[in-house]
Protein backbone atom coordinates (compact mmCIF):
# COMPACT_ATOMS: atom_id res chain seq x y z
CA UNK A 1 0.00 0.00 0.00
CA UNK A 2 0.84 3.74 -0.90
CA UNK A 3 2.22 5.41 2.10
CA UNK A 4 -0.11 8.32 2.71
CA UNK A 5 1.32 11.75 2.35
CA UNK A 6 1.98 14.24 4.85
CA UNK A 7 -0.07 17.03 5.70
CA UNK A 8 -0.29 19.38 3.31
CA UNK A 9 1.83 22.60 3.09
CA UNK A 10 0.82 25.86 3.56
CA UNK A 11 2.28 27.40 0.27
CA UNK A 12 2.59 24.52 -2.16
CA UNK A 13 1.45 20.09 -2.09
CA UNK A 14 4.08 17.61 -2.26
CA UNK A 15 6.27 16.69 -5.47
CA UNK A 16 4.83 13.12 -4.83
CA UNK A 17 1.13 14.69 -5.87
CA UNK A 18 2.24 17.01 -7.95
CA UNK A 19 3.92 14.03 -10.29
CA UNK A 20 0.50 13.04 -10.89
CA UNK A 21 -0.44 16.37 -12.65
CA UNK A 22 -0.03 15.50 -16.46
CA UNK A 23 2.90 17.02 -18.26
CA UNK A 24 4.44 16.78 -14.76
CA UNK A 25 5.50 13.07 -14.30
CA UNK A 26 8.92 13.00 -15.27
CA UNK A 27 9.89 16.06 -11.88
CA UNK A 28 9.01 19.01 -14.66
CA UNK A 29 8.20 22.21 -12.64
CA UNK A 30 4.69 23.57 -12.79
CA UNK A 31 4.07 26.69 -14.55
CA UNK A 32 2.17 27.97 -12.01
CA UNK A 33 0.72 26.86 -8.84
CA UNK A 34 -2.11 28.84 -6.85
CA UNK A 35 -3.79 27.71 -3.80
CA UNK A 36 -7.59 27.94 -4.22
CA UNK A 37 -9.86 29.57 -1.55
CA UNK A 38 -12.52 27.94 0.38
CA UNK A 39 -13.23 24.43 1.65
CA UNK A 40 -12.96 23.06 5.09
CA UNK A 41 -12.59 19.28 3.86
CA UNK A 42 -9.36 18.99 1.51
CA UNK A 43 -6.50 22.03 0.28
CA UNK A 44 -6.58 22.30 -3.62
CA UNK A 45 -4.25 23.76 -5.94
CA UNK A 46 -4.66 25.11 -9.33
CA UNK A 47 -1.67 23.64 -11.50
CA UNK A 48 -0.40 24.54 -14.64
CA UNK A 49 1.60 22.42 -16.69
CA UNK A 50 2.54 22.40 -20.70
CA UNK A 51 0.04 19.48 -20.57
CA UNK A 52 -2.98 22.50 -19.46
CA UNK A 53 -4.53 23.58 -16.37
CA UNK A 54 -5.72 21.08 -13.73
CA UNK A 55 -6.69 21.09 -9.88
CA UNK A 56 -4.87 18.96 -7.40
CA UNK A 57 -6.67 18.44 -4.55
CA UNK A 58 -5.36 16.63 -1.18
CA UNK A 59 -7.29 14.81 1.15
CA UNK A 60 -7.64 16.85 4.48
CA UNK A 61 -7.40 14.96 7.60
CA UNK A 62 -10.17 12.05 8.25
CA UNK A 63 -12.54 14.09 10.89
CA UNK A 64 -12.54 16.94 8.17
CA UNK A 65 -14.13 14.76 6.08
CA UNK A 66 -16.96 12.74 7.64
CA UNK A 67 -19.47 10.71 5.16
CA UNK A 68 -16.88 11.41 2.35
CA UNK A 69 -16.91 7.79 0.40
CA UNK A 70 -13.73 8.19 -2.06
CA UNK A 71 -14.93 5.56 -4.51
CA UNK A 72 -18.23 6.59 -4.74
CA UNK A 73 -17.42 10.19 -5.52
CA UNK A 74 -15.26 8.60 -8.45
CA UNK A 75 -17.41 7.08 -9.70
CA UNK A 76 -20.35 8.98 -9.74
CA UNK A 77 -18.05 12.35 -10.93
CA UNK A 78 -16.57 10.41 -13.65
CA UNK A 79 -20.53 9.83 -15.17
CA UNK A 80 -21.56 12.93 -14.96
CA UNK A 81 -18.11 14.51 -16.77
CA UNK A 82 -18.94 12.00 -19.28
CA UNK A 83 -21.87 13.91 -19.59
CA UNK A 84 -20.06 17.22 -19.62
CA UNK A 85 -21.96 17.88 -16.15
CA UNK A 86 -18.51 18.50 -14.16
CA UNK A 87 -14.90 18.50 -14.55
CA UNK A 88 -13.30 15.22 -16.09
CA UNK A 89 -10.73 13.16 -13.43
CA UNK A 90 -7.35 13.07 -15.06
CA UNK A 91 -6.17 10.74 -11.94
CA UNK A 92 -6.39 9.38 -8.20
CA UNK A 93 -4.70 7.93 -5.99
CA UNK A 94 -6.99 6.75 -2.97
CA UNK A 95 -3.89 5.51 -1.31
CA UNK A 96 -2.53 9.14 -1.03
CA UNK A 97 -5.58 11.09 -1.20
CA UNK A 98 -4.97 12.77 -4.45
CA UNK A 99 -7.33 13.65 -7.15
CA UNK A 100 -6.58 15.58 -9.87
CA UNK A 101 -9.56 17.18 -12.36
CA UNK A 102 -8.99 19.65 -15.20
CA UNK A 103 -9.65 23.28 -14.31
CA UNK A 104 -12.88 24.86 -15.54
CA UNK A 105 -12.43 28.35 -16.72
CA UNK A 106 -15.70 30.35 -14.60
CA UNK A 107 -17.01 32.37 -12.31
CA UNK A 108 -18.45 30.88 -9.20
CA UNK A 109 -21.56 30.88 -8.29
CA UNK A 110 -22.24 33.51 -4.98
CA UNK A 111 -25.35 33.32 -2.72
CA UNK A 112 -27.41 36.16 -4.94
CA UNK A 113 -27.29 33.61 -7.31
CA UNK A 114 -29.48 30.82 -5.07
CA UNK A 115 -31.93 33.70 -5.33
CA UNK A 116 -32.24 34.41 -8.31
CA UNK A 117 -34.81 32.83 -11.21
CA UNK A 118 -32.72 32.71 -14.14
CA UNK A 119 -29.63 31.22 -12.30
CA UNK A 120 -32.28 28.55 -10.48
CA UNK A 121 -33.80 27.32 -14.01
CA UNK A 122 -30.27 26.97 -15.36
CA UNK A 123 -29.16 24.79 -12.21
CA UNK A 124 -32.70 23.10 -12.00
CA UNK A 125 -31.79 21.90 -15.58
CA UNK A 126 -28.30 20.94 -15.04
CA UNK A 127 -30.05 18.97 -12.66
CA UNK A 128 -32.70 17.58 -15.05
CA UNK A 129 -29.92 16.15 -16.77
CA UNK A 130 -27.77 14.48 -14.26
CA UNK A 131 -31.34 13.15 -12.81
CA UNK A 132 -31.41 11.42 -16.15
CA UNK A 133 -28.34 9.86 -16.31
CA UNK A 134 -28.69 5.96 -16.02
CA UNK A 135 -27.44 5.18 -12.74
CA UNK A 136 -24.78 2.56 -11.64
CA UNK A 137 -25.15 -0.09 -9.43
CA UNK A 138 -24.39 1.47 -6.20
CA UNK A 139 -26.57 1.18 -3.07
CA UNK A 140 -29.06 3.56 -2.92
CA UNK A 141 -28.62 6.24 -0.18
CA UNK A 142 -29.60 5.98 3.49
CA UNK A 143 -29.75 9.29 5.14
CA UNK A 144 -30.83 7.88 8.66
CA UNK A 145 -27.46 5.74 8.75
CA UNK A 146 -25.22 8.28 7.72
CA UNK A 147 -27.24 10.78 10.47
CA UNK A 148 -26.56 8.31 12.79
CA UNK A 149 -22.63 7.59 11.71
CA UNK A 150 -22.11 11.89 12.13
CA UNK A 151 -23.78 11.57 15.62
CA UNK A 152 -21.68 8.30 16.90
CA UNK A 153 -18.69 10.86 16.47
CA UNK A 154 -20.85 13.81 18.27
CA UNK A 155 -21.19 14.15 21.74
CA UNK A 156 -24.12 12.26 24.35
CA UNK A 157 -25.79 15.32 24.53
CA UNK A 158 -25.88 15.68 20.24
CA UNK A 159 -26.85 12.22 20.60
CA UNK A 160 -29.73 12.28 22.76
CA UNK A 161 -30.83 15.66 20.46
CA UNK A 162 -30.48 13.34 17.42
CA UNK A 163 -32.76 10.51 19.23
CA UNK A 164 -35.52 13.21 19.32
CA UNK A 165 -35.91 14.44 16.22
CA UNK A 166 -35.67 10.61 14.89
CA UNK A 167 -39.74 9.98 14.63
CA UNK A 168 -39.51 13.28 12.28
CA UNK A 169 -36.09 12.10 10.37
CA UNK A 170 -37.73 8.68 9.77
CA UNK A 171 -41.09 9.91 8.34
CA UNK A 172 -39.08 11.69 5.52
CA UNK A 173 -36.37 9.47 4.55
CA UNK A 174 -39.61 6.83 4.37
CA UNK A 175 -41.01 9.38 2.01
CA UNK A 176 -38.07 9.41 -0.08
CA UNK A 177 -37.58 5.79 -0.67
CA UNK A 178 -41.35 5.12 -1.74
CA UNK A 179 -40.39 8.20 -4.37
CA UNK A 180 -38.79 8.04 -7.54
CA UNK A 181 -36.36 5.75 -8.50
CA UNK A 182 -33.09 6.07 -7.57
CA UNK A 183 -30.57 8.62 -9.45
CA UNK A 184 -27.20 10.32 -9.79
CA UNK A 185 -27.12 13.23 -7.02
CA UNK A 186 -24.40 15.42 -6.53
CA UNK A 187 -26.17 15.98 -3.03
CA UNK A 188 -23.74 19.68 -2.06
CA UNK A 189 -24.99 22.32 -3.61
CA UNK A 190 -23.53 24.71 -1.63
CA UNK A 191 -22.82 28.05 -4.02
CA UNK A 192 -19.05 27.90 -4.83
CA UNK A 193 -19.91 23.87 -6.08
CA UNK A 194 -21.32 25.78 -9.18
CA UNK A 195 -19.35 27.22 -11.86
CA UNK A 196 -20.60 29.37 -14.79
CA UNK A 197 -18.35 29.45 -18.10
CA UNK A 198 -19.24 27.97 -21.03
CA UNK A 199 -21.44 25.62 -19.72
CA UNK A 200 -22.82 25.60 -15.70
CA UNK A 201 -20.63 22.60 -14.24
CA UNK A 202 -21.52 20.80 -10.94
CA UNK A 203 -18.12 20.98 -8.93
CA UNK A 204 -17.00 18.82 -5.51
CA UNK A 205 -18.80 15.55 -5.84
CA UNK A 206 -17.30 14.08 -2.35
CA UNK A 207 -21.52 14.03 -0.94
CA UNK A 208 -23.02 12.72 -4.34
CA UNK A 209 -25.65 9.66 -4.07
CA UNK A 210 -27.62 7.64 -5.18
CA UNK A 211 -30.47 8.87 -4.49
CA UNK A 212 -34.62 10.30 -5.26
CA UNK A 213 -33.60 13.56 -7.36
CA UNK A 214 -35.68 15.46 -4.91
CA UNK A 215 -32.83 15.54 -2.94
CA UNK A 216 -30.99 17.71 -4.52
CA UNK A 217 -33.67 20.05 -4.40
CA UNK A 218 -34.12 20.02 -1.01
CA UNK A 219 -30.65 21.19 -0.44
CA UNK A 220 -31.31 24.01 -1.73
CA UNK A 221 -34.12 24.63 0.05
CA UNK A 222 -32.25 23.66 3.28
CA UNK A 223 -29.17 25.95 1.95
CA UNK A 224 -30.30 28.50 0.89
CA UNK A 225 -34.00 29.94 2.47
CA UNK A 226 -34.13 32.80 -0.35
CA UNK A 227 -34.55 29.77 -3.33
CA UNK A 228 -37.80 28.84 -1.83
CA UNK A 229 -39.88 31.98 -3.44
CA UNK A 230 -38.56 29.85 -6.52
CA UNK A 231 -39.59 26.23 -5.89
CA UNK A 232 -42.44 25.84 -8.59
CA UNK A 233 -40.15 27.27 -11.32
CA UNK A 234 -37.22 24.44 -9.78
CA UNK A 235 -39.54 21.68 -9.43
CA UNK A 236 -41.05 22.70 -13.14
CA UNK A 237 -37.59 22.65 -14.73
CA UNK A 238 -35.65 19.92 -12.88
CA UNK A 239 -38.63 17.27 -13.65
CA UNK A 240 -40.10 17.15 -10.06
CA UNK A 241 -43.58 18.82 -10.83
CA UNK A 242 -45.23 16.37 -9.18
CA UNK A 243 -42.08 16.21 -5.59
CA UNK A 244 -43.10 19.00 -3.50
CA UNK A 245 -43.41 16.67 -0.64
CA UNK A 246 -40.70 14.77 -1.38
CA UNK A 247 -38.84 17.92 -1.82
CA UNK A 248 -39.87 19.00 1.50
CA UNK A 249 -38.90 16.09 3.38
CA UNK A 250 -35.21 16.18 1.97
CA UNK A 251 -34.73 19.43 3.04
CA UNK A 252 -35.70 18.39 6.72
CA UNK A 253 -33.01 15.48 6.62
CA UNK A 254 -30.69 17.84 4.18
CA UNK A 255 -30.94 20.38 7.55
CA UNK A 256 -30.33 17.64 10.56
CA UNK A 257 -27.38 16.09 8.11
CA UNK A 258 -25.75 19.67 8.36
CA UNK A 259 -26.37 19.93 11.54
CA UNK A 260 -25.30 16.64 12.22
CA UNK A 261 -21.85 17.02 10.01
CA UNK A 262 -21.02 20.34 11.89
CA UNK A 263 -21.08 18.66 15.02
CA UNK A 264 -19.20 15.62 13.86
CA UNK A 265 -16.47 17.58 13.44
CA UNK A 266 -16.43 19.63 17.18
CA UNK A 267 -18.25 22.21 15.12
CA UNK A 268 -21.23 24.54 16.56
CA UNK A 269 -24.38 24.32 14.43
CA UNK A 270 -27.83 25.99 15.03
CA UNK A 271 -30.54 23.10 15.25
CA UNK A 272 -31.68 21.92 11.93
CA UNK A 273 -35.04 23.23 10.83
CA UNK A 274 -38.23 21.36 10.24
CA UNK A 275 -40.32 23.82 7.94
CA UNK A 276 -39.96 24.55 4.82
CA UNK A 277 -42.26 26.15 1.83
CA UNK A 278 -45.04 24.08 0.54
């Protein structure tokens, strides 16, 4: 086995990672090599090479990363680039924690966006399509067990907060399995996961599932409050005309998840909600 790498340095990853950027291989220097903002679960780099621009991105450490299934997320990611839904894997090393994508030209996506109609109808039918895509054999997503795997890592008291809102919690994820059949999700739809450039790419796949496509709906109900005045025109354009339940109930689990993740991780979190718009 791979010996993992070290922790990440502050101004620049390890040659060992870097040797996986193409054009790179043979100990060439990159061209450039810019650490990119954001994120709380890995450090990325942007890396250019005479082979083009790609991101290297480095596993953080393990209780950054709760729920993160590395195989999954390669698999599912590599479908919907296929589909030219998100950036195509050049390589990965699960040993190491490496992955390395090609770099999107864009502008991310900021929270006025998540308000905003036309932005929603161009997501909702980015999401159509993924929706769409046939999905692989992978098991089809349990919510209540991976609630329950963030709180084992929580403390009692998170735990005995979790055991009350279960009754709740187990009414929707029964609503989502009697829904739809099972699809590609990319399940974090947080704001800077969308990038706008020639096409609108789905970016970060580490939460996508298999999963009802309400899901992804309800995130961003459970994300972002200000997309609600919008949820006919999402539910008209991402296929779900006839999910506003289903909708509803994943952005109830979407919200105790978060809530759940944050405290996972030693993290303060404000309760999850349990209302959202009809």
């Amino acid at each position: 086995m791979a010996a993992p790498l070290p922790p990440a340095a502050a101004l620049s990853p390890p040659a060992v990672a870097l040797s996986l950027v193409p054009g790179l291989a043979a100990g060439a220097p990159a061209l450039s090599c810019e650490r990119l903002p954001g994120g709380t679960v890995n450090d990325s780099w942007r890396v250019a090479s005479d082979a083009g621009d790609f991101v290297l991105r480095l596993d953080g450490p393990a209780w950054r990363r709760p729920g993160v299934d590395r195989s999954r997320e390669i698999t599912l990611q590599g479908l919907a680039a296929a589909a030219g839904l998100a950036p195509r894997i050049v390589a990965h090393d699960g040993a190491r924690g490496v992955l390395v994508t090609e770099y999107l030209d864009g502008r991310d996506f900021t929270p006025a966006d998540m308000g905003d109609a036309a932005q929603l109808r161009r997501l909702a039918e980015r999401l159509a399509r993924l929706h769409a895509l046939p999905a692989p054999g992978l098991p089809r997503f349990d919510p209540l067990a991976l609630f329950h795997g963030y709180l084992a890592a929580a403390s009692g008291g998170d735990r005995r907060l979790g055991d009350q809102l279960q009754a709740g919690l187990q009414r929707d994820a029964a609503q989502l399995a009697a829904g739809a059949a099972a699809c590609i999700v990319h399940g974090d739809l947080v704001h800077a996961n969308l990038r706008s450039g020639s096409a609108l790419w789905l970016l970060d796949w580490e939460y996508a599932q298999v999963a009802d496509p309400a899901w992804d709906i309800g995130c961003l109900l459970a994300y972002y409050p200000q997309s609600a005045r919008h949820l006919p025109l999402l539910l008209a354009a991402s296929g779900l005309a006839d999910g506003a339940l289903r909708v509803q109930a994943a952005a109830r689990l979407h919200a105790a998840l978060a809530w759940a993740w944050h405290r996972a991780r030693g993290e303060a979190a404000a309760l999850p909600a349990r209302d959202f718009p009809a």
